[in-house]
PDB file of N, CA and C in Angstrom:
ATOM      1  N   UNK A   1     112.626 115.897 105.989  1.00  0.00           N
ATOM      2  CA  UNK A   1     112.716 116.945 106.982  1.00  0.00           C
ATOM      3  C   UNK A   1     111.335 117.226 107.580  1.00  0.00           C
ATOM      4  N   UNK A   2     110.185 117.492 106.332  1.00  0.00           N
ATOM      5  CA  UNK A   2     108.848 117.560 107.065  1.00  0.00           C
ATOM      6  C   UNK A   2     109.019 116.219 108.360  1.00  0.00           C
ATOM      7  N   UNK A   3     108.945 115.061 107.618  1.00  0.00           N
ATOM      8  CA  UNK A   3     108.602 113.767 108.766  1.00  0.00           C
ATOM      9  C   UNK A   3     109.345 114.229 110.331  1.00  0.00           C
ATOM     10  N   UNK A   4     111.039 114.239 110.018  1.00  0.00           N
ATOM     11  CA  UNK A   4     111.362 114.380 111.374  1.00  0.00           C
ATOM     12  C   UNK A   4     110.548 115.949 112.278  1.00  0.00           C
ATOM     13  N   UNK A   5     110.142 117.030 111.670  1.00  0.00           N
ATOM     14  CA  UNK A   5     109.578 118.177 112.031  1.00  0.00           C
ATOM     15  C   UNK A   5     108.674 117.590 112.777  1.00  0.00           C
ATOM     16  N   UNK A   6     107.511 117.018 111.959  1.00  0.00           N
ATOM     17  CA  UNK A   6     106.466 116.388 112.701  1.00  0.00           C
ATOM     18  C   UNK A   6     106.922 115.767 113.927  1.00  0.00           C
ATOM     19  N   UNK A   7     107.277 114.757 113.611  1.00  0.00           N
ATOM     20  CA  UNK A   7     107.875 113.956 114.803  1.00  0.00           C
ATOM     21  C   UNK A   7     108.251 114.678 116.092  1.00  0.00           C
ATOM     22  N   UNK A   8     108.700 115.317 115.617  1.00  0.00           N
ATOM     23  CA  UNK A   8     108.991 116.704 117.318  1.00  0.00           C
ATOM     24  C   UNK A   8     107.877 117.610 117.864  1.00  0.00           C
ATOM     25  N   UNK A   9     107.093 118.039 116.786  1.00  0.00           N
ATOM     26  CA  UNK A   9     105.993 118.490 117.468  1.00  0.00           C
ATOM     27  C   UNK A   9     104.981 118.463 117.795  1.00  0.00           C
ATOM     28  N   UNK A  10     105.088 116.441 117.837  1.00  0.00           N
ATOM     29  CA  UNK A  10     103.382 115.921 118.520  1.00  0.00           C
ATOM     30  C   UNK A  10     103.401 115.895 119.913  1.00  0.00           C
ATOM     31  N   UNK A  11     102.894 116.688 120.470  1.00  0.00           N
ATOM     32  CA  UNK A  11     102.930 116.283 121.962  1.00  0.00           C
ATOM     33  C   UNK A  11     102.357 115.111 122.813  1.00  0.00           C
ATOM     34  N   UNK A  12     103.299 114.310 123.151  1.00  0.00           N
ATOM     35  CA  UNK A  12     102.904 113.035 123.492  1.00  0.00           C
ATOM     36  C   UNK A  12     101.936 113.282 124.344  1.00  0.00           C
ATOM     37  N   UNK A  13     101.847 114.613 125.134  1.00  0.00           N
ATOM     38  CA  UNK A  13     100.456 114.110 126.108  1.00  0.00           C
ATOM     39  C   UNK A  13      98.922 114.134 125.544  1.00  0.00           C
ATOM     40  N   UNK A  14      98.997 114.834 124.509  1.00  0.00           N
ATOM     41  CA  UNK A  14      98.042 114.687 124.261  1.00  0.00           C
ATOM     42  C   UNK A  14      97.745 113.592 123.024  1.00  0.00           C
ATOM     43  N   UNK A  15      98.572 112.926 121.941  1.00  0.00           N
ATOM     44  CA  UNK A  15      98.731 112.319 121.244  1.00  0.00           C
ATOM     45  C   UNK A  15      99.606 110.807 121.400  1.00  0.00           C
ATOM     46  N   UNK A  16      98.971 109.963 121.602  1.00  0.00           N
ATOM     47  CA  UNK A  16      99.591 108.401 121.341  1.00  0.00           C
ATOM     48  C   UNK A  16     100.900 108.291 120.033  1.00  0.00           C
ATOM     49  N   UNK A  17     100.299 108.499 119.185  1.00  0.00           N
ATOM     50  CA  UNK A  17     100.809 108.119 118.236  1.00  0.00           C
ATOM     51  C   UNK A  17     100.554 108.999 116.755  1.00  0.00           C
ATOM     52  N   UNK A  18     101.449 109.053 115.724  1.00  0.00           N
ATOM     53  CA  UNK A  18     101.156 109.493 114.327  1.00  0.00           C
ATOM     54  C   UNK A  18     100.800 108.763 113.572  1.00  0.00           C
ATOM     55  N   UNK A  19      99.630 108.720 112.704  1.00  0.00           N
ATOM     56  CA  UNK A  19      99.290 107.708 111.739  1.00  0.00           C
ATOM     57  C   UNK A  19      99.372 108.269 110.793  1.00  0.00           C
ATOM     58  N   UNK A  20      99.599 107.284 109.636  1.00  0.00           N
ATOM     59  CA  UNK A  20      99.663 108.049 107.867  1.00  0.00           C
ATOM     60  C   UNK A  20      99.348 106.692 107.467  1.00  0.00           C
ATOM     61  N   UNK A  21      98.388 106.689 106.235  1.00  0.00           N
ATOM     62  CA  UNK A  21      98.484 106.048 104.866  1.00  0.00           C
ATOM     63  C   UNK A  21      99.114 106.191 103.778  1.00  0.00           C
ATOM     64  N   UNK A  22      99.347 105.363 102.772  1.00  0.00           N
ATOM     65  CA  UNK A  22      99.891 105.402 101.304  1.00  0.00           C
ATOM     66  C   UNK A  22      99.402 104.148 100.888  1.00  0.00           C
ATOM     67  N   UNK A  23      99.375 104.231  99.545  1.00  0.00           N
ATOM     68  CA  UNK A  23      99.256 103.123  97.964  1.00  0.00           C
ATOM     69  C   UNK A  23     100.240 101.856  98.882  1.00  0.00           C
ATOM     70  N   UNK A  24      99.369 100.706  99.209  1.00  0.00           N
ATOM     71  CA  UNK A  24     100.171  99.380  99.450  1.00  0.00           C
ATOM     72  C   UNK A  24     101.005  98.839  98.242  1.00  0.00           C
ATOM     73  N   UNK A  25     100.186  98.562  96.969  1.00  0.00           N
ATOM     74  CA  UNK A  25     100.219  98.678  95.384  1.00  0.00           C
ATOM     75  C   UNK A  25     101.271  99.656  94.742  1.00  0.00           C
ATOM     76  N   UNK A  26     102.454  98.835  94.130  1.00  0.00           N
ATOM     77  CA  UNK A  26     102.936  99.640  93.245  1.00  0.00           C
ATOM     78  C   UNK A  26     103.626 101.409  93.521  1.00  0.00           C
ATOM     79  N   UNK A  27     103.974 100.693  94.952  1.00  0.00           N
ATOM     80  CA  UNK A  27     104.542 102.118  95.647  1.00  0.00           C
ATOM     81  C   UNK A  27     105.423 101.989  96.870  1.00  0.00           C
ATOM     82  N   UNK A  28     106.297 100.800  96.426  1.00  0.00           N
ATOM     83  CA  UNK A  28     107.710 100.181  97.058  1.00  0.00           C
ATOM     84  C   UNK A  28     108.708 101.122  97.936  1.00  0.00           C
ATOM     85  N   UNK A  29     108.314 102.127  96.633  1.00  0.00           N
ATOM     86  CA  UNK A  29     109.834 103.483  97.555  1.00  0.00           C
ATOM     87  C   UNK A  29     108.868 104.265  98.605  1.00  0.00           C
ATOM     88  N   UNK A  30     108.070 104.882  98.350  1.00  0.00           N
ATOM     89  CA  UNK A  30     107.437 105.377  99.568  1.00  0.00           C
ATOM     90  C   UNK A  30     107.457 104.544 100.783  1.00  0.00           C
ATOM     91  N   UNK A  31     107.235 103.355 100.654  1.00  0.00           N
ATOM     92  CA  UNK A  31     106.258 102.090 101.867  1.00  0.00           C
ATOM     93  C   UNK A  31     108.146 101.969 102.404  1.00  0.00           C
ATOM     94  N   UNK A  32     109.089 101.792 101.471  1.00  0.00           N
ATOM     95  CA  UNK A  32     110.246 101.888 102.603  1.00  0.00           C
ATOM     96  C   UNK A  32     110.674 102.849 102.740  1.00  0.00           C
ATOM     97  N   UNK A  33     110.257 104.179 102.471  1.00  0.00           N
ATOM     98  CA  UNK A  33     110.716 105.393 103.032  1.00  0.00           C
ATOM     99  C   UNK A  33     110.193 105.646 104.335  1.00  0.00           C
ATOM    100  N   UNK A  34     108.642 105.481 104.560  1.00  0.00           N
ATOM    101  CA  UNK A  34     108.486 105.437 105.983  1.00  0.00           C
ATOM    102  C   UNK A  34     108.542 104.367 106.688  1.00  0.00           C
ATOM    103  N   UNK A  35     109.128 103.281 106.308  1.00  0.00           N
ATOM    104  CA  UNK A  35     109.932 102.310 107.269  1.00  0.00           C
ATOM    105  C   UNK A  35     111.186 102.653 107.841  1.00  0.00           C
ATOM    106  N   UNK A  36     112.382 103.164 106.644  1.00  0.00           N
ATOM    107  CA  UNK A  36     113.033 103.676 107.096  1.00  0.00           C
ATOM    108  C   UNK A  36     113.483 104.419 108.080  1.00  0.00           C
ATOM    109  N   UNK A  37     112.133 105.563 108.408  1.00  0.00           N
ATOM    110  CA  UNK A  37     111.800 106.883 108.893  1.00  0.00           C
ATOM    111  C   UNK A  37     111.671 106.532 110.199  1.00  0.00           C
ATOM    112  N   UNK A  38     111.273 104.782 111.060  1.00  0.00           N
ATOM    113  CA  UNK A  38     110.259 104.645 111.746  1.00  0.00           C
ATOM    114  C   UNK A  38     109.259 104.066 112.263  1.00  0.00           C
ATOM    115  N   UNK A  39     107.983 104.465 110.388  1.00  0.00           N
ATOM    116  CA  UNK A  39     107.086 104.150 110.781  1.00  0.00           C
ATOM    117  C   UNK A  39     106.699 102.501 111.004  1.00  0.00           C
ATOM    118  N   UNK A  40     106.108 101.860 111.645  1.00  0.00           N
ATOM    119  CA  UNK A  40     105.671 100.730 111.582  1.00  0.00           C
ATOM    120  C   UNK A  40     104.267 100.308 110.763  1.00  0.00           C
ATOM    121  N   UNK A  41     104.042  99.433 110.000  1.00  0.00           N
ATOM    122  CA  UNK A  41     103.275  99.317 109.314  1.00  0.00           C
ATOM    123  C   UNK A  41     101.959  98.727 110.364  1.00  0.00           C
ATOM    124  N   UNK A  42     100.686  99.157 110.641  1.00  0.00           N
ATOM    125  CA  UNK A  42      99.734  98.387 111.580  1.00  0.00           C
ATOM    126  C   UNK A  42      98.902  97.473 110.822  1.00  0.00           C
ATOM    127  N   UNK A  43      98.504  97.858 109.378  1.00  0.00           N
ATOM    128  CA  UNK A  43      97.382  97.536 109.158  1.00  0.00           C
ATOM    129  C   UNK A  43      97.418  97.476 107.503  1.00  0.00           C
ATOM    130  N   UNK A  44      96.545  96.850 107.217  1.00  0.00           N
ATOM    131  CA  UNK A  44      96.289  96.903 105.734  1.00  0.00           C
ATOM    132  C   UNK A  44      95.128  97.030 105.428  1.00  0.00           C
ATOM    133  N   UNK A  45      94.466  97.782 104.398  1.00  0.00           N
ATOM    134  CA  UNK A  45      93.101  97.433 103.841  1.00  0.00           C
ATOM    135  C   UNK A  45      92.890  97.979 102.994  1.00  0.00           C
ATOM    136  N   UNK A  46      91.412  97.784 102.501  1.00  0.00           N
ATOM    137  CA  UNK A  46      91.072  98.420 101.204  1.00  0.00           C
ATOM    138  C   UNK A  46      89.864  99.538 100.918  1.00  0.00           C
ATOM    139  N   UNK A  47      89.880 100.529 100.259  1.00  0.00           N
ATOM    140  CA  UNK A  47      89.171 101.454 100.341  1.00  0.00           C
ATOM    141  C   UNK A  47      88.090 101.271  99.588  1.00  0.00           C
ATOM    142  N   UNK A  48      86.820 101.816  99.431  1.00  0.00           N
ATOM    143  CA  UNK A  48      85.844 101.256  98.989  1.00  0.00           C
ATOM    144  C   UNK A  48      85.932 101.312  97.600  1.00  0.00           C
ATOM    145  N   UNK A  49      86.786 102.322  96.883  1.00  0.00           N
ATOM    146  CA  UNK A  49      87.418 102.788  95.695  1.00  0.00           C
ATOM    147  C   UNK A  49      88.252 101.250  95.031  1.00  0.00           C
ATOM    148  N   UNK A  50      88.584 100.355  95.905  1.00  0.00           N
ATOM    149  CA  UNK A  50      89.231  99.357  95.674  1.00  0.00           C
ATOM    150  C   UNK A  50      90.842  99.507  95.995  1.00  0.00           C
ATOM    151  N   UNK A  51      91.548  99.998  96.566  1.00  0.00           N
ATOM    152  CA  UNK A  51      92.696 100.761  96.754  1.00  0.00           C
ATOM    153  C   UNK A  51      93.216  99.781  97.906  1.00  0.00           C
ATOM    154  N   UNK A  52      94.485  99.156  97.498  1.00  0.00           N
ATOM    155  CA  UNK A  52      94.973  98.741  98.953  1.00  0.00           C
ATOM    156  C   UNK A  52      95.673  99.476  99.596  1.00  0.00           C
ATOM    157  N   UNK A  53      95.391 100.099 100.910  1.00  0.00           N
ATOM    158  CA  UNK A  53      96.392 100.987 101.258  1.00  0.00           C
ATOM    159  C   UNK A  53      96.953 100.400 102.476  1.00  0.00           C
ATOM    160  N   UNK A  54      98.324 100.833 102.970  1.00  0.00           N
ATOM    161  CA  UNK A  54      98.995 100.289 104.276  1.00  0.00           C
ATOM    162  C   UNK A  54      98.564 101.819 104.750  1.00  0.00           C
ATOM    163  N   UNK A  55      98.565 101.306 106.534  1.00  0.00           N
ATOM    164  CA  UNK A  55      98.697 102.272 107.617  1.00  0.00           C
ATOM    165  C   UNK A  55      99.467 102.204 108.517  1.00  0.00           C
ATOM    166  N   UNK A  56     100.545 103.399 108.365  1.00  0.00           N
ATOM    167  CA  UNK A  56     101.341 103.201 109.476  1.00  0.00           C
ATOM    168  C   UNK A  56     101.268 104.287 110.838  1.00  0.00           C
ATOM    169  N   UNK A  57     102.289 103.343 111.826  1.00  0.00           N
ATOM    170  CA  UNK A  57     101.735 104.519 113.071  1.00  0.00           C
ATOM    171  C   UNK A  57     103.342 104.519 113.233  1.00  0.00           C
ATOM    172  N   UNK A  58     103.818 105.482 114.377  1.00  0.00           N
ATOM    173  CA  UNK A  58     104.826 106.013 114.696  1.00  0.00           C
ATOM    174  C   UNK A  58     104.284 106.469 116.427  1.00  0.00           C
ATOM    175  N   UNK A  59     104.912 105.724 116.813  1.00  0.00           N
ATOM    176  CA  UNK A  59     104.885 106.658 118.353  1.00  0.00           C
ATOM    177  C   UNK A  59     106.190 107.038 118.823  1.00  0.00           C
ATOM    178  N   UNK A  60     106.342 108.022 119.535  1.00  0.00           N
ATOM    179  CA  UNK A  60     107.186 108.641 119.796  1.00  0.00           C
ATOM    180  C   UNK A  60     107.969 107.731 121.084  1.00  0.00           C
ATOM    181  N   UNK A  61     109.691 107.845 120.907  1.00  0.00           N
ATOM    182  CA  UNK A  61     109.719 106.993 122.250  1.00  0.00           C
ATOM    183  C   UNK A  61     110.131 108.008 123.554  1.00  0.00           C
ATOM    184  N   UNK A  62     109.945 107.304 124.551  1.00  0.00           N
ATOM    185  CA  UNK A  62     109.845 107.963 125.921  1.00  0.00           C
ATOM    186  C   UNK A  62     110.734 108.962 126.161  1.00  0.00           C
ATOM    187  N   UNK A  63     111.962 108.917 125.174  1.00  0.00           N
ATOM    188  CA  UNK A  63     113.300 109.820 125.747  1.00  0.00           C
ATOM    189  C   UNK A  63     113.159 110.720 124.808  1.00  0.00           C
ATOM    190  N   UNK A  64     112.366 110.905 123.911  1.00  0.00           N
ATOM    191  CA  UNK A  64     112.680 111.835 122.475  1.00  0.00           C
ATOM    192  C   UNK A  64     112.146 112.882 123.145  1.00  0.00           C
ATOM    193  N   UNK A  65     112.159 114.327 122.895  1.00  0.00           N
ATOM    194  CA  UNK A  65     111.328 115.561 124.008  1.00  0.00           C
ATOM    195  C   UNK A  65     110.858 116.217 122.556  1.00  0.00           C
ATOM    196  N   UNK A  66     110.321 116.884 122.957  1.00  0.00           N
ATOM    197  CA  UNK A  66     109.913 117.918 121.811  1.00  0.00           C
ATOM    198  C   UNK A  66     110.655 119.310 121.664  1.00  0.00           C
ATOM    199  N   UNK A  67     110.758 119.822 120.579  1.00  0.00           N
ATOM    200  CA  UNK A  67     111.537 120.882 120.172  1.00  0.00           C
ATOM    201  C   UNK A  67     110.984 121.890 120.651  1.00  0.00           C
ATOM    202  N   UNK A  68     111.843 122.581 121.604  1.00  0.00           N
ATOM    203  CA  UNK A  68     111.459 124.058 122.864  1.00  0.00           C
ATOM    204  C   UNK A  68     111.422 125.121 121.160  1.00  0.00           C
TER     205      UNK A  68
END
């Protein structure tokens, strides 16, 4: 419910897109929960901590409006 909330109240004009990270490693249900949700995965890397994390973005599409 948070995710879809968000999702309604980024205002595309001023915002492209939503990005989030999570644990690439050993964290299967999350990484398809925001697939599920959406998100698209852009990127992968690693934190200096040694951490692989995925990054995903979400842009909003053209017909979705935001919640008056």
């Amino acid at each position: 419910m948070l995710l879809d909330e968000l999702k309604h109240l980024v205002d595309r004009s001023e915002f492209e897109y939503i990005t989030l990270e999570t644990d690439a490693d050993n964290n299967a249900a999350a990484n398809r929960f925001y697939q599920k949700n959406g998100m698209k995965l852009s990127s992968v890397f690693t934190t200096p901590e040694g951490r692989r994390m995925n990054k995903y973005h979400y842009r909003k599409k053209h017909n979705e409006s935001a919640v008056s």
